[in-house]
PDB file of N, CA and C in Angstrom:
ATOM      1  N   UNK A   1       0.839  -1.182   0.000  1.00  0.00           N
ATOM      2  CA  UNK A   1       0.000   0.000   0.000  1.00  0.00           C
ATOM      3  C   UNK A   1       0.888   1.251   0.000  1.00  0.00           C
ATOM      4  N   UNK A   2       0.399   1.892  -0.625  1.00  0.00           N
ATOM      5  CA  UNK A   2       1.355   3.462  -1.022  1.00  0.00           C
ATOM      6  C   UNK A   2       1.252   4.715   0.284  1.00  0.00           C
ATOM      7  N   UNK A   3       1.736   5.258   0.852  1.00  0.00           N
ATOM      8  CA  UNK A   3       2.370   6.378   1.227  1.00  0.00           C
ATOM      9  C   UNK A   3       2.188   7.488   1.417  1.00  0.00           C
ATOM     10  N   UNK A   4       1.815   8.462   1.736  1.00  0.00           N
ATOM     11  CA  UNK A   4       1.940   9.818   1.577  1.00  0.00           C
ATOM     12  C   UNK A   4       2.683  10.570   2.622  1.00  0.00           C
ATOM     13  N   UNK A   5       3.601  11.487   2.121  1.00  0.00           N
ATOM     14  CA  UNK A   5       4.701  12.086   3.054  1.00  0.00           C
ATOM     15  C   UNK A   5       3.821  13.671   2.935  1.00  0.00           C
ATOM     16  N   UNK A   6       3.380  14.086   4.533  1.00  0.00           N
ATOM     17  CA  UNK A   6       2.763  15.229   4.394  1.00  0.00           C
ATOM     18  C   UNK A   6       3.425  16.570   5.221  1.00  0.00           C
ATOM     19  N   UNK A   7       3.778  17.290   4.717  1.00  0.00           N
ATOM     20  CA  UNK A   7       4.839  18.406   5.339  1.00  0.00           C
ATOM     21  C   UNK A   7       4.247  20.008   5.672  1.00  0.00           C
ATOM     22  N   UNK A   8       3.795  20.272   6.782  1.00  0.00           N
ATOM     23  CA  UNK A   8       3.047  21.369   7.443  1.00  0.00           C
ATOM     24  C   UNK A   8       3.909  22.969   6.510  1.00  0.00           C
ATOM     25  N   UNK A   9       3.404  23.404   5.613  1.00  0.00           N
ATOM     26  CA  UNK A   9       4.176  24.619   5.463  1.00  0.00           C
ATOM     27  C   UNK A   9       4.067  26.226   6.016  1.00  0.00           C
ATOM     28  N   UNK A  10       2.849  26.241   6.024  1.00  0.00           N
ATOM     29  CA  UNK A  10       2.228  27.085   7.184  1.00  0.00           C
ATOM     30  C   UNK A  10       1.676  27.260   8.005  1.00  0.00           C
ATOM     31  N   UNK A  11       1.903  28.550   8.746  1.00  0.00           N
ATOM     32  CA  UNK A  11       1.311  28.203   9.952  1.00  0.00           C
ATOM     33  C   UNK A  11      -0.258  27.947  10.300  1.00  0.00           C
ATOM     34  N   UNK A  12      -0.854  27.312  11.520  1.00  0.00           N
ATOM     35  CA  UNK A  12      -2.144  27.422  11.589  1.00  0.00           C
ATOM     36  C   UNK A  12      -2.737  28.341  12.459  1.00  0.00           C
ATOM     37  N   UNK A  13      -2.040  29.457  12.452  1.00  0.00           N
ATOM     38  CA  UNK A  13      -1.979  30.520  13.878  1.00  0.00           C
ATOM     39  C   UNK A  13      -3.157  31.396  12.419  1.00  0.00           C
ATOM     40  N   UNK A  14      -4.261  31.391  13.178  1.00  0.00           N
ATOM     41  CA  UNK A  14      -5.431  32.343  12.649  1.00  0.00           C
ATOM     42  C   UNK A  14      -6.309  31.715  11.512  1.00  0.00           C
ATOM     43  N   UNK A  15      -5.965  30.442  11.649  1.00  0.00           N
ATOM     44  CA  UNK A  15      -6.788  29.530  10.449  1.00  0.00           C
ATOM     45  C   UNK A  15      -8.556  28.995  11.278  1.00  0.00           C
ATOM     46  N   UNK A  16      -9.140  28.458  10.425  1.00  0.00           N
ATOM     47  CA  UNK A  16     -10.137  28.006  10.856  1.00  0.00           C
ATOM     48  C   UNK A  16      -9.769  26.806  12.216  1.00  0.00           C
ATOM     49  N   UNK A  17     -10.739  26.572  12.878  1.00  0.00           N
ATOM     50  CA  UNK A  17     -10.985  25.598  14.373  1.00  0.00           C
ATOM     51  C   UNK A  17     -10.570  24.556  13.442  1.00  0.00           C
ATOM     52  N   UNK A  18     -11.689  24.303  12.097  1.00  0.00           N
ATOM     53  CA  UNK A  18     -11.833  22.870  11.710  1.00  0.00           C
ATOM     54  C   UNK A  18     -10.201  22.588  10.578  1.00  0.00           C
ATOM     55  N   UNK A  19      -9.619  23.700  10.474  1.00  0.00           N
ATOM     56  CA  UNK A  19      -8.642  23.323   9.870  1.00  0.00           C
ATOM     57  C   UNK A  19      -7.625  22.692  10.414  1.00  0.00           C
ATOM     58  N   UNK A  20      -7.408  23.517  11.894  1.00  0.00           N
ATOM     59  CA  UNK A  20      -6.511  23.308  12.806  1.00  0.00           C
ATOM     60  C   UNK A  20      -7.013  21.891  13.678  1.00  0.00           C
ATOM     61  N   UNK A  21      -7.859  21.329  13.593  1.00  0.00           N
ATOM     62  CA  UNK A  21      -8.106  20.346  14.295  1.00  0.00           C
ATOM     63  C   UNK A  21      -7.477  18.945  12.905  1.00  0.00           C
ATOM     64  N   UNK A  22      -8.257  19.645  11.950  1.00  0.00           N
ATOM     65  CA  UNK A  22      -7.745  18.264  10.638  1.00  0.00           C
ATOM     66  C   UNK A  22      -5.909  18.296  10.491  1.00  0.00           C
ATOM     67  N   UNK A  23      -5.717  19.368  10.705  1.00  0.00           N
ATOM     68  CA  UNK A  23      -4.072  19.558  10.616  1.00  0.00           C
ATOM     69  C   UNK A  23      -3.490  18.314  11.746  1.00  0.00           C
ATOM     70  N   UNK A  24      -3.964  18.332  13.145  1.00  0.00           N
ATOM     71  CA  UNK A  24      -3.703  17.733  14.112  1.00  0.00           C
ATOM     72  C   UNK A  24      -4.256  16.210  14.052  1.00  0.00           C
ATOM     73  N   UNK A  25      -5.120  16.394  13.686  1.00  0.00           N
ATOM     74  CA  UNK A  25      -5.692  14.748  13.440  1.00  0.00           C
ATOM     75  C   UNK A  25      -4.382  14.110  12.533  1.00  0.00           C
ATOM     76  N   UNK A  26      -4.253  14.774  11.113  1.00  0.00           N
ATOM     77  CA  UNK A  26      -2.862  14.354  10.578  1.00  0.00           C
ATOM     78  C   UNK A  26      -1.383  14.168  11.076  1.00  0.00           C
ATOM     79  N   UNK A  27      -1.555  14.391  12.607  1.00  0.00           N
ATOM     80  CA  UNK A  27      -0.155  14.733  13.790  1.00  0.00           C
ATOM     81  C   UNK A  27       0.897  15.796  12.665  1.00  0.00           C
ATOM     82  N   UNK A  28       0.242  16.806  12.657  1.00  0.00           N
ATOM     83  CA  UNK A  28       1.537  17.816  12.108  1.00  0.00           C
ATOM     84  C   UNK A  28       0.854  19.199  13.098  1.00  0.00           C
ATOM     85  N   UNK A  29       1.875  19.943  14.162  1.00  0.00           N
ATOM     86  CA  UNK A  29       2.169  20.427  14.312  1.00  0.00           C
ATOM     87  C   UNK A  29       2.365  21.878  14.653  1.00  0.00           C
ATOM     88  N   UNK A  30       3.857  22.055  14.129  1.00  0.00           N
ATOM     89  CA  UNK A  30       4.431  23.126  14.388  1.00  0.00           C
ATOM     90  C   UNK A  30       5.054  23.157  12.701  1.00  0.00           C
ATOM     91  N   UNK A  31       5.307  23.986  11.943  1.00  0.00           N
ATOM     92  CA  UNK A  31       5.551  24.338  10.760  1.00  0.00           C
ATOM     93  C   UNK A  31       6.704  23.483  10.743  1.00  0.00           C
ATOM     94  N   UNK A  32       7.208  22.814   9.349  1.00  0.00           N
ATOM     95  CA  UNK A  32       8.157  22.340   8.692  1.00  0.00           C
ATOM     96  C   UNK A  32       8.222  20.375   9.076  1.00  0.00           C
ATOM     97  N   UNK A  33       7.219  20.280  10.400  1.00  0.00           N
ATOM     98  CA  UNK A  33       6.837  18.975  10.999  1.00  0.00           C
ATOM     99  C   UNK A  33       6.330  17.888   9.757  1.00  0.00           C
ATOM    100  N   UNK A  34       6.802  16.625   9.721  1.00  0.00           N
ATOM    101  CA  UNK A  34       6.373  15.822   8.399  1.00  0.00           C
ATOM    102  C   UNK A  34       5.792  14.680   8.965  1.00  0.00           C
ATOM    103  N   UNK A  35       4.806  13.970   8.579  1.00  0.00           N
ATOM    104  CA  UNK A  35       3.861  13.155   8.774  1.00  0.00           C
ATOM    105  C   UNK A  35       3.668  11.620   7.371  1.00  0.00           C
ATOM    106  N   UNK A  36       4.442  10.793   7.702  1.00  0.00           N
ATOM    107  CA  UNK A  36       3.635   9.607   7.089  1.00  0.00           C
ATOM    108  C   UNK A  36       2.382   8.931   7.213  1.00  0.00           C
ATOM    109  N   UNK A  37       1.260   9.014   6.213  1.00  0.00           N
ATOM    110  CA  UNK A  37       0.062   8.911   6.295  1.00  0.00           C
ATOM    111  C   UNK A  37      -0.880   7.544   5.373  1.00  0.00           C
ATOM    112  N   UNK A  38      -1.048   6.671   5.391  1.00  0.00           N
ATOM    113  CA  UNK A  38      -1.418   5.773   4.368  1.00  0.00           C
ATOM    114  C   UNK A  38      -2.231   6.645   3.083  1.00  0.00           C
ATOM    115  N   UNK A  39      -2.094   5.874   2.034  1.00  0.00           N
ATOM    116  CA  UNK A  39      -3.124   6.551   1.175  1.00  0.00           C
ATOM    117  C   UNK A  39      -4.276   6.426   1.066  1.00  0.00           C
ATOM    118  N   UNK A  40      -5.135   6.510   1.262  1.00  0.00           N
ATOM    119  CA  UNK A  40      -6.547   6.077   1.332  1.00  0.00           C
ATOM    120  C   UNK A  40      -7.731   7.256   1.346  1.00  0.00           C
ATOM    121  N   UNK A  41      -8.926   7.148   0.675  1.00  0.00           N
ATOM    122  CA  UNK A  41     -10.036   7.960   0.918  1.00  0.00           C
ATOM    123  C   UNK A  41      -9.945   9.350   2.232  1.00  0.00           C
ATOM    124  N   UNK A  42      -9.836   8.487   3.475  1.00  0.00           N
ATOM    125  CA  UNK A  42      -9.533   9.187   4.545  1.00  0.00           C
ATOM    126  C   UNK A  42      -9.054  10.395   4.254  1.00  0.00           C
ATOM    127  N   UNK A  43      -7.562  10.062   4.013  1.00  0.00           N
ATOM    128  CA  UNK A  43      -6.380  10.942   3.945  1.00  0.00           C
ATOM    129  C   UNK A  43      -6.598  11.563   2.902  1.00  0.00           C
ATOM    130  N   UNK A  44      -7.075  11.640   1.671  1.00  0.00           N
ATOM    131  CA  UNK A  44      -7.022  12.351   0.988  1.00  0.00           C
ATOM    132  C   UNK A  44      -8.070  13.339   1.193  1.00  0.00           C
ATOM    133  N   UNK A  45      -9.039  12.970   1.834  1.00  0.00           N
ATOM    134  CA  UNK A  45     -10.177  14.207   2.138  1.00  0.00           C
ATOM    135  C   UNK A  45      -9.791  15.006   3.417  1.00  0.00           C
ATOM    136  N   UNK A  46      -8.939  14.693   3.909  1.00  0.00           N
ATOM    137  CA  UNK A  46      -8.581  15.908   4.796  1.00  0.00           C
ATOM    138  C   UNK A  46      -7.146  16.801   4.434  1.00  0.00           C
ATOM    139  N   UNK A  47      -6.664  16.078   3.311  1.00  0.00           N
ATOM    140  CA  UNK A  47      -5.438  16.542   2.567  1.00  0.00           C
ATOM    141  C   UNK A  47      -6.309  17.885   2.033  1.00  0.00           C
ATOM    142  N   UNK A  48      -7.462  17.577   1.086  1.00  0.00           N
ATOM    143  CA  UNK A  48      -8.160  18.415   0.426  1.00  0.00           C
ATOM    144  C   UNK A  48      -8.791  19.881   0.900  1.00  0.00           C
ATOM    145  N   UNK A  49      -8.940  19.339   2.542  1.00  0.00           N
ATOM    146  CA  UNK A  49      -9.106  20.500   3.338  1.00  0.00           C
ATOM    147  C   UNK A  49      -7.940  21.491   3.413  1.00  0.00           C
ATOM    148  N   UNK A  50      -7.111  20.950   3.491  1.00  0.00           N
ATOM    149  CA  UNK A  50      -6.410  22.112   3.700  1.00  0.00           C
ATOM    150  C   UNK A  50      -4.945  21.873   3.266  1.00  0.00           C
ATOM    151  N   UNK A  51      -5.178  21.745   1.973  1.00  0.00           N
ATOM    152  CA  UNK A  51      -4.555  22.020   0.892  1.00  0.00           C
ATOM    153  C   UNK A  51      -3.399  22.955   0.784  1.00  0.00           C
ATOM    154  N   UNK A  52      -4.098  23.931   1.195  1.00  0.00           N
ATOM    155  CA  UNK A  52      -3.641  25.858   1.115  1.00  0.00           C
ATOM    156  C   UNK A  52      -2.414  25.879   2.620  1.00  0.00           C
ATOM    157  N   UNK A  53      -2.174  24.536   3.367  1.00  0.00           N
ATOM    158  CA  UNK A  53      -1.408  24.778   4.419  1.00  0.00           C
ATOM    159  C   UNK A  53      -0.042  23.879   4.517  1.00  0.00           C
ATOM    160  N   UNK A  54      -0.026  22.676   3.308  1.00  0.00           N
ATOM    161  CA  UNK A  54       0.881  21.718   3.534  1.00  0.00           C
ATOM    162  C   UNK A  54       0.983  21.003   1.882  1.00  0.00           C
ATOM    163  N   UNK A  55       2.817  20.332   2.082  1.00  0.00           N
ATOM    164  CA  UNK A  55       2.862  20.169   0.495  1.00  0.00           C
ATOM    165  C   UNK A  55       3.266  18.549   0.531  1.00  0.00           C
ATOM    166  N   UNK A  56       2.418  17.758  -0.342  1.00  0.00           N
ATOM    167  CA  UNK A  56       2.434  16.338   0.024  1.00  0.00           C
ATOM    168  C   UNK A  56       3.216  15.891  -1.300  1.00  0.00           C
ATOM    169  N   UNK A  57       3.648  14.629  -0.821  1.00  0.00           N
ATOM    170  CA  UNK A  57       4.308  13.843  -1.590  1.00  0.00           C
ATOM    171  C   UNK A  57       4.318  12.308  -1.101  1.00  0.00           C
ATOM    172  N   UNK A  58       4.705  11.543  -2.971  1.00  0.00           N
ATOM    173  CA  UNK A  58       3.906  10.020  -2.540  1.00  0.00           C
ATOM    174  C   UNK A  58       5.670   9.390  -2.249  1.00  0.00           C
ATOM    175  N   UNK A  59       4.769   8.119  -1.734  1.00  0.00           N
ATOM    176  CA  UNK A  59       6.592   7.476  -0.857  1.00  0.00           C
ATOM    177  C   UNK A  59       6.422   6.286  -1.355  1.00  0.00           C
TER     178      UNK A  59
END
């Protein structure tokens, strides 16, 4: 099963509750923090959320 390497690029200081909670559900952090995540449905719909905050890549 494939991978996803997910890397926090900005901050979540003034973002939405529900962004900052999906950020954390993904265990990322504090900016530049990286997260291995399976690929699956899941993960990609909270990737989709918040898109605009972190830059993913497959492993």
């Amino acid at each position: 099963m494939a991978n996803l390497k997910i890397k926090l690029v900005k901050s979540l200081n003034g973002r939405l509750d529900k962004h900052i909670a999906t950020a954390r559900s993904l265990g990322l952090r504090k900016i530049g923090g990286e997260t291995v995540q399976p690929d699956n449905p899941q993960t990609r719909g909270k990737i989709a959320q918040i898109r605009y905050l972190i830059s993913v890549t497959e492993e």
